[in-house]
PDB file of N, CA and C in Angstrom:
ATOM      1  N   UNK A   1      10.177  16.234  12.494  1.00  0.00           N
ATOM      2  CA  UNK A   1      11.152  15.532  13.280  1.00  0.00           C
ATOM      3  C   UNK A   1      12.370  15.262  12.397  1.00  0.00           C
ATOM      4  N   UNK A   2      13.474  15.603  12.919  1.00  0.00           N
ATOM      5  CA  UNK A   2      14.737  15.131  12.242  1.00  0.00           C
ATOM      6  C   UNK A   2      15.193  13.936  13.149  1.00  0.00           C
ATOM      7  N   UNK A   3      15.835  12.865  12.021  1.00  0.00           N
ATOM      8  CA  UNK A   3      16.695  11.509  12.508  1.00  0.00           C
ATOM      9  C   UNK A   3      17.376  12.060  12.055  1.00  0.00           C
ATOM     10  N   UNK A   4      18.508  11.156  12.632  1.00  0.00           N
ATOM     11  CA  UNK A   4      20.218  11.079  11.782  1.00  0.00           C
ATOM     12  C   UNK A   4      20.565   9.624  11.680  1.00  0.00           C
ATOM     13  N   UNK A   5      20.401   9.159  10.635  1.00  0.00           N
ATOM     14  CA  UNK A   5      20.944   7.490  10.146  1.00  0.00           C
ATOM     15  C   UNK A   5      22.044   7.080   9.764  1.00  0.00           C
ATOM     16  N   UNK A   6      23.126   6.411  10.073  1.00  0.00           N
ATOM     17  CA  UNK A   6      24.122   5.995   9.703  1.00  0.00           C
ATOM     18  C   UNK A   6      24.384   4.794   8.168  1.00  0.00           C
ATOM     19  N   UNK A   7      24.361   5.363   7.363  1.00  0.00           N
ATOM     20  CA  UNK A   7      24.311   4.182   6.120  1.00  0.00           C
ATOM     21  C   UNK A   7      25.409   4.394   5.431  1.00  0.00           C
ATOM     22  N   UNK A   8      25.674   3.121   5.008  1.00  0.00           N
ATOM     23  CA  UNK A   8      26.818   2.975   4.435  1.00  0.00           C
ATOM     24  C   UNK A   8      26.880   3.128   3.238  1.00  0.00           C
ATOM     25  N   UNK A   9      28.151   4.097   2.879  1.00  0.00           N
ATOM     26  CA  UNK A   9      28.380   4.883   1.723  1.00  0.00           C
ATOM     27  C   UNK A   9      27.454   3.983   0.346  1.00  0.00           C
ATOM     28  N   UNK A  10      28.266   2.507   0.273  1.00  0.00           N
ATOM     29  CA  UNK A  10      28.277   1.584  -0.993  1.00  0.00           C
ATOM     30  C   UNK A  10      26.439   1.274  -0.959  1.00  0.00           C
ATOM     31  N   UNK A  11      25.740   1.662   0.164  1.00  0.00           N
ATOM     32  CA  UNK A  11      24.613   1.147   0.523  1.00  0.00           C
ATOM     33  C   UNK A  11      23.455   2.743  -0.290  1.00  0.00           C
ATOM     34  N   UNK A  12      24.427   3.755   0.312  1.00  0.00           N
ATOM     35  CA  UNK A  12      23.516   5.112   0.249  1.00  0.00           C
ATOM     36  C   UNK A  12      23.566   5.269  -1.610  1.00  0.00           C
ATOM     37  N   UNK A  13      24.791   4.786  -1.497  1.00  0.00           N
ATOM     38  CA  UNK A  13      24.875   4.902  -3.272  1.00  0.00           C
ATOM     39  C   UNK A  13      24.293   4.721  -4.451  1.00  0.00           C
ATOM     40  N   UNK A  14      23.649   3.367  -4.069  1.00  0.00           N
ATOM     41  CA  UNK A  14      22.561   2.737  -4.489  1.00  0.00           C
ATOM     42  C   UNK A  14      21.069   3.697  -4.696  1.00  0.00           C
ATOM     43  N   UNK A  15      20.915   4.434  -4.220  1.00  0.00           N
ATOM     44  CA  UNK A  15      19.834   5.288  -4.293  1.00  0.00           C
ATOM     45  C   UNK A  15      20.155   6.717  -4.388  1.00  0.00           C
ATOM     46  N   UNK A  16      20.983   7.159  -4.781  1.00  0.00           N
ATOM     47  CA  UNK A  16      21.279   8.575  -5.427  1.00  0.00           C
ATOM     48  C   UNK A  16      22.441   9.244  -5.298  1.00  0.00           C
ATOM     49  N   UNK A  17      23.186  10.045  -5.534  1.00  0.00           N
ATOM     50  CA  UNK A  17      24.066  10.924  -5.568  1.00  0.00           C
ATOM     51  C   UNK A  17      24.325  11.976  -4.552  1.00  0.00           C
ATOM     52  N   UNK A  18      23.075  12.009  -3.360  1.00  0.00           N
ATOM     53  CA  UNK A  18      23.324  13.128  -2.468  1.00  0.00           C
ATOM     54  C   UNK A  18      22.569  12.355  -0.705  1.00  0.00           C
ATOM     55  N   UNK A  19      23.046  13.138  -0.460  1.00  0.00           N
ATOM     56  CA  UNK A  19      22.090  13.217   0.770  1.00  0.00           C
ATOM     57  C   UNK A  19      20.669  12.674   1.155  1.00  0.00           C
ATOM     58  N   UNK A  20      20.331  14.401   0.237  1.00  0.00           N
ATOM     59  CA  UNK A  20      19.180  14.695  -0.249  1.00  0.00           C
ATOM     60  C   UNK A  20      18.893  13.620  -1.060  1.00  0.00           C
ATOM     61  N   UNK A  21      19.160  12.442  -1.889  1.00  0.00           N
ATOM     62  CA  UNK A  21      18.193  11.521  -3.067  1.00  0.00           C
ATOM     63  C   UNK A  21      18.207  10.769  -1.674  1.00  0.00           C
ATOM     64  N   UNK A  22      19.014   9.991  -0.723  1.00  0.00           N
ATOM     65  CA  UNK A  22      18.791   8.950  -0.166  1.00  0.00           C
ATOM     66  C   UNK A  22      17.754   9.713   1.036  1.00  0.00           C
ATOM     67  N   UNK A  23      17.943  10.841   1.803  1.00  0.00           N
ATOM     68  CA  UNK A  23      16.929  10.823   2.654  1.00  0.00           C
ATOM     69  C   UNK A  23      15.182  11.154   1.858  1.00  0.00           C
ATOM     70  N   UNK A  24      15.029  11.494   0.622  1.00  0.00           N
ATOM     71  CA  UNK A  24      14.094  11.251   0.440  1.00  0.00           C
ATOM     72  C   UNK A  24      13.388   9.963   0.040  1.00  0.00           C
ATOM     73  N   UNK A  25      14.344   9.026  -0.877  1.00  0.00           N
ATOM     74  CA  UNK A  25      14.145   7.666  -1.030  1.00  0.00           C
ATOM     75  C   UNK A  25      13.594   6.923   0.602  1.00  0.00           C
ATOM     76  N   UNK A  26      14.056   7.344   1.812  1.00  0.00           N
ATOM     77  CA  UNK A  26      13.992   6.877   3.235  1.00  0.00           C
ATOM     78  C   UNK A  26      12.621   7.295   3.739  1.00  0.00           C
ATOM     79  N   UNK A  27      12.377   8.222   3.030  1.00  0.00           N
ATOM     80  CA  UNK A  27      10.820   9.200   3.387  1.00  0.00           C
ATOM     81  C   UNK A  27       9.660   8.214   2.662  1.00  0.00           C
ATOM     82  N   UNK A  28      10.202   8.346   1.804  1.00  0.00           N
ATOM     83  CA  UNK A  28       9.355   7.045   0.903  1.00  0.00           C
ATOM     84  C   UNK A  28       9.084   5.655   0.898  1.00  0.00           C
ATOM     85  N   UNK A  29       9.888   5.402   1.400  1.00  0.00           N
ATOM     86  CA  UNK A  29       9.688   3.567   1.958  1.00  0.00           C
ATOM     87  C   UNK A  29       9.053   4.194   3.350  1.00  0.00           C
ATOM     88  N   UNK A  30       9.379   5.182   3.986  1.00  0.00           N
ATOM     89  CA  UNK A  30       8.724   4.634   5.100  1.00  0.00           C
ATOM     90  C   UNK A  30       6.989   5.134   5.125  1.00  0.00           C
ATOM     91  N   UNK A  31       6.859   6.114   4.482  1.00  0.00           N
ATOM     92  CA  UNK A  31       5.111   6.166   4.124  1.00  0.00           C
ATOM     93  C   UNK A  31       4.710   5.320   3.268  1.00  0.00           C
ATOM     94  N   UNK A  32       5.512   4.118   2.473  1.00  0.00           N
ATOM     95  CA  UNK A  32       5.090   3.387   2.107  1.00  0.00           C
ATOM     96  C   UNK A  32       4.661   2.326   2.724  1.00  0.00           C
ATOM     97  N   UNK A  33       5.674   2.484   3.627  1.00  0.00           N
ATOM     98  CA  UNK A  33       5.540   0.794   4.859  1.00  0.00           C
ATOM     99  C   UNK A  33       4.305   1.309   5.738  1.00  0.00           C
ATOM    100  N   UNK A  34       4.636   2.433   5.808  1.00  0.00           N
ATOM    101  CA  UNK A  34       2.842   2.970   6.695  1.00  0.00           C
ATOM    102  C   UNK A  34       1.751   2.309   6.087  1.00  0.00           C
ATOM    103  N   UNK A  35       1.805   2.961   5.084  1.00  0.00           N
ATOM    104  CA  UNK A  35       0.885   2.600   4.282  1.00  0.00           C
ATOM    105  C   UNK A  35       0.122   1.315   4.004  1.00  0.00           C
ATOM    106  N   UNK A  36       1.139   0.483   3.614  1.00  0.00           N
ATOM    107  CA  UNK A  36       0.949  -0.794   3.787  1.00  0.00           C
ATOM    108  C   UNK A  36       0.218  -1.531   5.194  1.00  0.00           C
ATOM    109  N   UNK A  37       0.881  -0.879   6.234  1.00  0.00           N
ATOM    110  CA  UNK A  37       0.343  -1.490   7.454  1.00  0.00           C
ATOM    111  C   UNK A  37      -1.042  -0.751   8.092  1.00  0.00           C
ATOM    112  N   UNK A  38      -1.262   0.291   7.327  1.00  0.00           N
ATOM    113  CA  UNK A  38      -2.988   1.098   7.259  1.00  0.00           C
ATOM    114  C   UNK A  38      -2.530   1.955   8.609  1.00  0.00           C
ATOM    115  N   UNK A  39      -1.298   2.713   8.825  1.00  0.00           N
ATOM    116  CA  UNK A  39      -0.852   3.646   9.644  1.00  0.00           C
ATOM    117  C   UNK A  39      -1.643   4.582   9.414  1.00  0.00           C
ATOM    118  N   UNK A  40      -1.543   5.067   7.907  1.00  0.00           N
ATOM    119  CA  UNK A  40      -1.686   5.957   7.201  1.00  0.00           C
ATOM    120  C   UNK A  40      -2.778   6.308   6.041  1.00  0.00           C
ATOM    121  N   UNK A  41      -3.147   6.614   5.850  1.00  0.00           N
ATOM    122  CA  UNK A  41      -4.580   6.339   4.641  1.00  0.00           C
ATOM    123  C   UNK A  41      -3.932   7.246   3.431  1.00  0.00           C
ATOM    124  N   UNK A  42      -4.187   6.729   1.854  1.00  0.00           N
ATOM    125  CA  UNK A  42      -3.693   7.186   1.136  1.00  0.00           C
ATOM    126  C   UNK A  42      -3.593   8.724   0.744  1.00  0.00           C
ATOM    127  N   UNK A  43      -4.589   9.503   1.158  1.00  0.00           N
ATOM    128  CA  UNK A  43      -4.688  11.059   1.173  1.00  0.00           C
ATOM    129  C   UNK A  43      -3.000  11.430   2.287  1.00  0.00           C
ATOM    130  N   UNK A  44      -2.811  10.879   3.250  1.00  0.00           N
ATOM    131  CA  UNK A  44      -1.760  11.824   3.870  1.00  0.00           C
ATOM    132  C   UNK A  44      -1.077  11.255   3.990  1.00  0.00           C
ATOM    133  N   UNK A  45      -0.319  10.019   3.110  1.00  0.00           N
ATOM    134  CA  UNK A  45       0.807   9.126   2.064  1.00  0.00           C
ATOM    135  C   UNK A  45       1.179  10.241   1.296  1.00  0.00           C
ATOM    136  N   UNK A  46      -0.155  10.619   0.325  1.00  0.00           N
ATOM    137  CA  UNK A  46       0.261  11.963  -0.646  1.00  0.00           C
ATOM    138  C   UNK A  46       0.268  13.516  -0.340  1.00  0.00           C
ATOM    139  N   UNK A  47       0.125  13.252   0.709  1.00  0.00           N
ATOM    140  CA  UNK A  47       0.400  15.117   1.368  1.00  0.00           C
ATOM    141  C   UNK A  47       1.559  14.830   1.729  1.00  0.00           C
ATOM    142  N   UNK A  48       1.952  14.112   2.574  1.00  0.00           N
ATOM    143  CA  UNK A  48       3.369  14.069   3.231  1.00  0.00           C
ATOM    144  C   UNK A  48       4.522  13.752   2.349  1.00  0.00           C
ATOM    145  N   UNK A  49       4.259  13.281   1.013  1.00  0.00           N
ATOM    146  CA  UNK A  49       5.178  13.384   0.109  1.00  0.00           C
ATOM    147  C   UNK A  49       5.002  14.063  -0.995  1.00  0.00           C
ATOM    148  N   UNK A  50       4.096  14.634  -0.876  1.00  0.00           N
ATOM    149  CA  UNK A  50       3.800  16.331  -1.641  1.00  0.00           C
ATOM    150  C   UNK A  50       3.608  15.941  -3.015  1.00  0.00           C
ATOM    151  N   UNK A  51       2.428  14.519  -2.984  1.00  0.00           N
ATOM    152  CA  UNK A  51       2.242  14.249  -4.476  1.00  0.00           C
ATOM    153  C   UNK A  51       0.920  15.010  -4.578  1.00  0.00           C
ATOM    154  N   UNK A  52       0.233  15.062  -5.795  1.00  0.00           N
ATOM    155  CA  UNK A  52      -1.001  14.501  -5.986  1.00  0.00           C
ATOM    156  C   UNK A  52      -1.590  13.689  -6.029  1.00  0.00           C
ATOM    157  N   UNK A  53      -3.206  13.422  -6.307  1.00  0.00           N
ATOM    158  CA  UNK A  53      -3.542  11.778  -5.864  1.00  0.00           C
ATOM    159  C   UNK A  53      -3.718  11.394  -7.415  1.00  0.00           C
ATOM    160  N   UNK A  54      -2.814  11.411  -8.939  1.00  0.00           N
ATOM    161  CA  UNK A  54      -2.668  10.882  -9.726  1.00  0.00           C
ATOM    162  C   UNK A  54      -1.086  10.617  -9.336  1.00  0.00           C
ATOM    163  N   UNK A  55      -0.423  11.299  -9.154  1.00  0.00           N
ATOM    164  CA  UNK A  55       1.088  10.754  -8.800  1.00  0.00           C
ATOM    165  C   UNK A  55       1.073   9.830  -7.902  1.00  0.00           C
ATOM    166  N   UNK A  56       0.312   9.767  -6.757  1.00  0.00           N
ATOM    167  CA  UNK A  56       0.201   8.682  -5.587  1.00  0.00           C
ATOM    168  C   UNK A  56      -0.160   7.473  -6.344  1.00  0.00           C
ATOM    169  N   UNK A  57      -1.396   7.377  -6.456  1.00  0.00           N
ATOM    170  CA  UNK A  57      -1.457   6.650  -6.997  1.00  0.00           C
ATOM    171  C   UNK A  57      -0.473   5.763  -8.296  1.00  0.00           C
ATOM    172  N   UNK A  58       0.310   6.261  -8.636  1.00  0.00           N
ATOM    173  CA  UNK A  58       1.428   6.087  -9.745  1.00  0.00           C
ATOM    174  C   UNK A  58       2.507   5.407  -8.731  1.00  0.00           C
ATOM    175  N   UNK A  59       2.425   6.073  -7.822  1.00  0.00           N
ATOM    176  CA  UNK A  59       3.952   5.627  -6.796  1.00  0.00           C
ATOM    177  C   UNK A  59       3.396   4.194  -6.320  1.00  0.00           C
ATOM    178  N   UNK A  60       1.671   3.829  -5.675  1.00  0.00           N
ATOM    179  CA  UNK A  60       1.656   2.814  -5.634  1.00  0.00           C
ATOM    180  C   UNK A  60       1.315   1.623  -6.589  1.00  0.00           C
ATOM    181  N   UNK A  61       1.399   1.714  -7.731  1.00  0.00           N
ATOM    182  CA  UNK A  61       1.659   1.670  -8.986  1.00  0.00           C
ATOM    183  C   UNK A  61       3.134   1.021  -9.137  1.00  0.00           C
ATOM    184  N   UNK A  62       3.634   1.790  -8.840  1.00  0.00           N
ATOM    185  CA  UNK A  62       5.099   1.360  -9.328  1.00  0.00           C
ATOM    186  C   UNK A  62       5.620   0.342  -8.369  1.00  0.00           C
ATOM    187  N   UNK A  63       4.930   0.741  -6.757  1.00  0.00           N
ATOM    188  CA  UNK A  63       5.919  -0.195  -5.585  1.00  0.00           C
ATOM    189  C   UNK A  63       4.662  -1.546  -5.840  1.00  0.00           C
ATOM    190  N   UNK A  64       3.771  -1.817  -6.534  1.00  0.00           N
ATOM    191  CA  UNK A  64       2.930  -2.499  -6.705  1.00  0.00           C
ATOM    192  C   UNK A  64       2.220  -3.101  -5.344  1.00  0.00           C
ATOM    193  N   UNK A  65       1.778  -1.856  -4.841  1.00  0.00           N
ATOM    194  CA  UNK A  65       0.431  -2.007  -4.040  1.00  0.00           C
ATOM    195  C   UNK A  65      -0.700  -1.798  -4.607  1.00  0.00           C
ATOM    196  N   UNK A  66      -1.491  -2.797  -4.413  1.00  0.00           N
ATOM    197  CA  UNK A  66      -2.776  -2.295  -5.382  1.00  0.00           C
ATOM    198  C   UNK A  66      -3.820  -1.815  -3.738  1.00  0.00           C
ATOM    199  N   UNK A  67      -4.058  -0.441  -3.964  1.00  0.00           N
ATOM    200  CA  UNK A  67      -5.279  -0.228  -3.513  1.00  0.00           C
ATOM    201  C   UNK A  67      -6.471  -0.652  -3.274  1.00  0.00           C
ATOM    202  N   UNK A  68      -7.543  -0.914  -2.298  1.00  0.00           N
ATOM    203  CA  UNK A  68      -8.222  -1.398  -2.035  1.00  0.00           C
ATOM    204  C   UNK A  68      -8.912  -2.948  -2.342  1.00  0.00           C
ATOM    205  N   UNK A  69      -7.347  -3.436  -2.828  1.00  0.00           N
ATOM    206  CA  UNK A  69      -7.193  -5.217  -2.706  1.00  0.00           C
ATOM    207  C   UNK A  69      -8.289  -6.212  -2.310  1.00  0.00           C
ATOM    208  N   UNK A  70      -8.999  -6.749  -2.914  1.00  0.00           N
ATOM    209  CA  UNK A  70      -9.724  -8.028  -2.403  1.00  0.00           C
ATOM    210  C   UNK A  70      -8.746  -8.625  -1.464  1.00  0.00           C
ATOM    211  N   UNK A  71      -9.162  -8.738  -0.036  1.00  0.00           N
ATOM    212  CA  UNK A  71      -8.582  -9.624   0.788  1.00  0.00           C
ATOM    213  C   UNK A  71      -9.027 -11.369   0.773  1.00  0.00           C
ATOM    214  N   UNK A  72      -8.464 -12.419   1.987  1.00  0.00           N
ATOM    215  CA  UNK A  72      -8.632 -13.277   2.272  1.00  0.00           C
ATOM    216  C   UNK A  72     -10.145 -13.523   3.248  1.00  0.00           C
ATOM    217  N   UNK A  73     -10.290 -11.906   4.101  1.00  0.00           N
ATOM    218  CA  UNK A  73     -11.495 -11.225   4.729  1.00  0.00           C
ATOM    219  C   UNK A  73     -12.339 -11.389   3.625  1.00  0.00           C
ATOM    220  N   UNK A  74     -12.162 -10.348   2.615  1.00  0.00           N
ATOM    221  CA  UNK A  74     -13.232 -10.312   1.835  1.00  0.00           C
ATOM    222  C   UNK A  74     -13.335 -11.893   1.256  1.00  0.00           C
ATOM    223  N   UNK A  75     -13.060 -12.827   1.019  1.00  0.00           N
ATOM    224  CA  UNK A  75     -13.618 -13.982   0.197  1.00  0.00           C
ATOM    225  C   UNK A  75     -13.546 -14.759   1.160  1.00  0.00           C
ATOM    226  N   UNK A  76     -13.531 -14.834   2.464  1.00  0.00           N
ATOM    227  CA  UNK A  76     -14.323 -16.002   3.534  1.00  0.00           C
ATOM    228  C   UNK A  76     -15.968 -15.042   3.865  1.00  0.00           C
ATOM    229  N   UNK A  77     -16.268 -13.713   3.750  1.00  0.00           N
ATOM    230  CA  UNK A  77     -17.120 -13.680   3.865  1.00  0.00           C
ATOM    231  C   UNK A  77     -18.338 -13.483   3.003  1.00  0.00           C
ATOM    232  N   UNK A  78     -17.589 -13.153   1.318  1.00  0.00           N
ATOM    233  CA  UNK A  78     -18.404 -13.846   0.135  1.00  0.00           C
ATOM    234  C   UNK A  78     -19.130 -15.152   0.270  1.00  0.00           C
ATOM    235  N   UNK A  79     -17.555 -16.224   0.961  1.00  0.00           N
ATOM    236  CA  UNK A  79     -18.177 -17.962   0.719  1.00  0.00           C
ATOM    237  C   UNK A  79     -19.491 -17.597   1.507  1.00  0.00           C
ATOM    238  N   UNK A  80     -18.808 -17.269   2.868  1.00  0.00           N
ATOM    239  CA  UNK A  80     -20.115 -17.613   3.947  1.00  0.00           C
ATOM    240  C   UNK A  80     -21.564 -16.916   3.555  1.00  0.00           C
ATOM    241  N   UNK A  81     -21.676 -15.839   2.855  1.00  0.00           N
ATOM    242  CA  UNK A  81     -22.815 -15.051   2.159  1.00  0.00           C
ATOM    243  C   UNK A  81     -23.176 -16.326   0.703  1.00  0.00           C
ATOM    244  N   UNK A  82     -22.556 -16.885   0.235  1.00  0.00           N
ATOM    245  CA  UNK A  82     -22.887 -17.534  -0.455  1.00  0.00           C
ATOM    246  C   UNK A  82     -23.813 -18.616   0.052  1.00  0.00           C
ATOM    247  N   UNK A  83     -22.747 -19.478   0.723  1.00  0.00           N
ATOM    248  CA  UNK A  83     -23.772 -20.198   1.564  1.00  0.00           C
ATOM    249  C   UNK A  83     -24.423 -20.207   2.513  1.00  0.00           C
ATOM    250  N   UNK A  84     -24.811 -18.906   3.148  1.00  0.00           N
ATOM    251  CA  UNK A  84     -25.984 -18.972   3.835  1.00  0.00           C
ATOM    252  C   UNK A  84     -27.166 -18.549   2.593  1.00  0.00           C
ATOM    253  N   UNK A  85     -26.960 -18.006   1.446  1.00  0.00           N
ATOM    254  CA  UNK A  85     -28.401 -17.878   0.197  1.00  0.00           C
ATOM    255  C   UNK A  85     -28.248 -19.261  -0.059  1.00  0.00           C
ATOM    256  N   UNK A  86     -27.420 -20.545  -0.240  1.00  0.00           N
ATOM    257  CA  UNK A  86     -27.517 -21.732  -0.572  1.00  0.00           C
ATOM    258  C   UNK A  86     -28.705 -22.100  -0.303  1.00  0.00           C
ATOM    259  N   UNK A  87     -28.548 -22.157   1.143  1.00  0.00           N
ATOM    260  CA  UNK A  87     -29.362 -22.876   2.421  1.00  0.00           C
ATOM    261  C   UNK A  87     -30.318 -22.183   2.260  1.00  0.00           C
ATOM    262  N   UNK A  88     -30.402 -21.125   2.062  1.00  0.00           N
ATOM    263  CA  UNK A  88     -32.077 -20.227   1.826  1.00  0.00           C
ATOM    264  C   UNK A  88     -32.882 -20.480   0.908  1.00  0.00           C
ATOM    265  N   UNK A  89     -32.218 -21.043   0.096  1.00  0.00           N
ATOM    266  CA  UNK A  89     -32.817 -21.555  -1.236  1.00  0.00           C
ATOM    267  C   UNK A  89     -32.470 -20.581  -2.698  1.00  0.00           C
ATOM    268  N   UNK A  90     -31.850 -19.240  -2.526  1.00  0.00           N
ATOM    269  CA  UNK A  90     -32.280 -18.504  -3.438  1.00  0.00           C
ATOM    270  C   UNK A  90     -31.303 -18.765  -4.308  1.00  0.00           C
ATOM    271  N   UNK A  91     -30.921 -19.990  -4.451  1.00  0.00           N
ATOM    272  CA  UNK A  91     -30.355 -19.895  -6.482  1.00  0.00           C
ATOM    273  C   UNK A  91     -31.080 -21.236  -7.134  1.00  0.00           C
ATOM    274  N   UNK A  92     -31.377 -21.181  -7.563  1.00  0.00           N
ATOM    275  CA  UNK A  92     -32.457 -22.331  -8.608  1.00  0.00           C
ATOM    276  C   UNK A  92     -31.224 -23.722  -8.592  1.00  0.00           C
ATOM    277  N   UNK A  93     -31.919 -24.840  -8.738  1.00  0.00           N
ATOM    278  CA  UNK A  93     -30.970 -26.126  -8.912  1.00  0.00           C
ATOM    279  C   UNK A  93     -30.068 -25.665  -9.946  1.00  0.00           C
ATOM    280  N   UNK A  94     -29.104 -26.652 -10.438  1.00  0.00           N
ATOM    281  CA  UNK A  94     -28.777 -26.282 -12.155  1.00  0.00           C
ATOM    282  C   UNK A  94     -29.198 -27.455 -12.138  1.00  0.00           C
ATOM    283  N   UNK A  95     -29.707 -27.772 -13.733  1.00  0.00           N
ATOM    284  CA  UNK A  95     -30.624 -28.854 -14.724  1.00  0.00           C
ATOM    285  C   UNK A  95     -29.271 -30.025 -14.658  1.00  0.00           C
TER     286      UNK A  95
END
């Protein structure tokens, strides 16, 4: 699919010397923002920007997404696994 975006010169400037640096910089935030929002899964993040998955990984690296992140999910359902073994009994008093 081709867009056509209107950006302003002092704006496009900021990210490269051509065309070509800003519409790929545009390619890149936006499989990044995919990404981020789980549009996209990291294998075809890095096909569609024709990395490998050591360069991908590097790119999210650099925009500092960390991959497969401990969520707020994951540690309400640690607590609750915690304390339902509480209540089961299976960790010894402490002395």
């Amino acid at each position: 699919m081709t867009i056509t975006l209107e950006i302003p010169q002092d704006l496009a400037a900021k990210y490269g010397n051509s065309a070509k640096d800003v519409s790929r910089y545009a390619l890149e935030a936006l499989v990044l923002e995919a990404y981020r929002q789980g549009r996209i899964h990291g294998p075809q993040g890095a096909e569609i920007l024709g990395f490998s998955r050591v360069r991908w990984e590097q790119f999210l690296e650099d925009h500092h997404v960390v991959e497969n992140a401990y969520t707020v999910g994951d540690l309400e359902r640690d607590v609750a696994t915690l304390n339902r073994l509480r209540r089961e009994g299976a960790f010894l008093p402490i002395p």
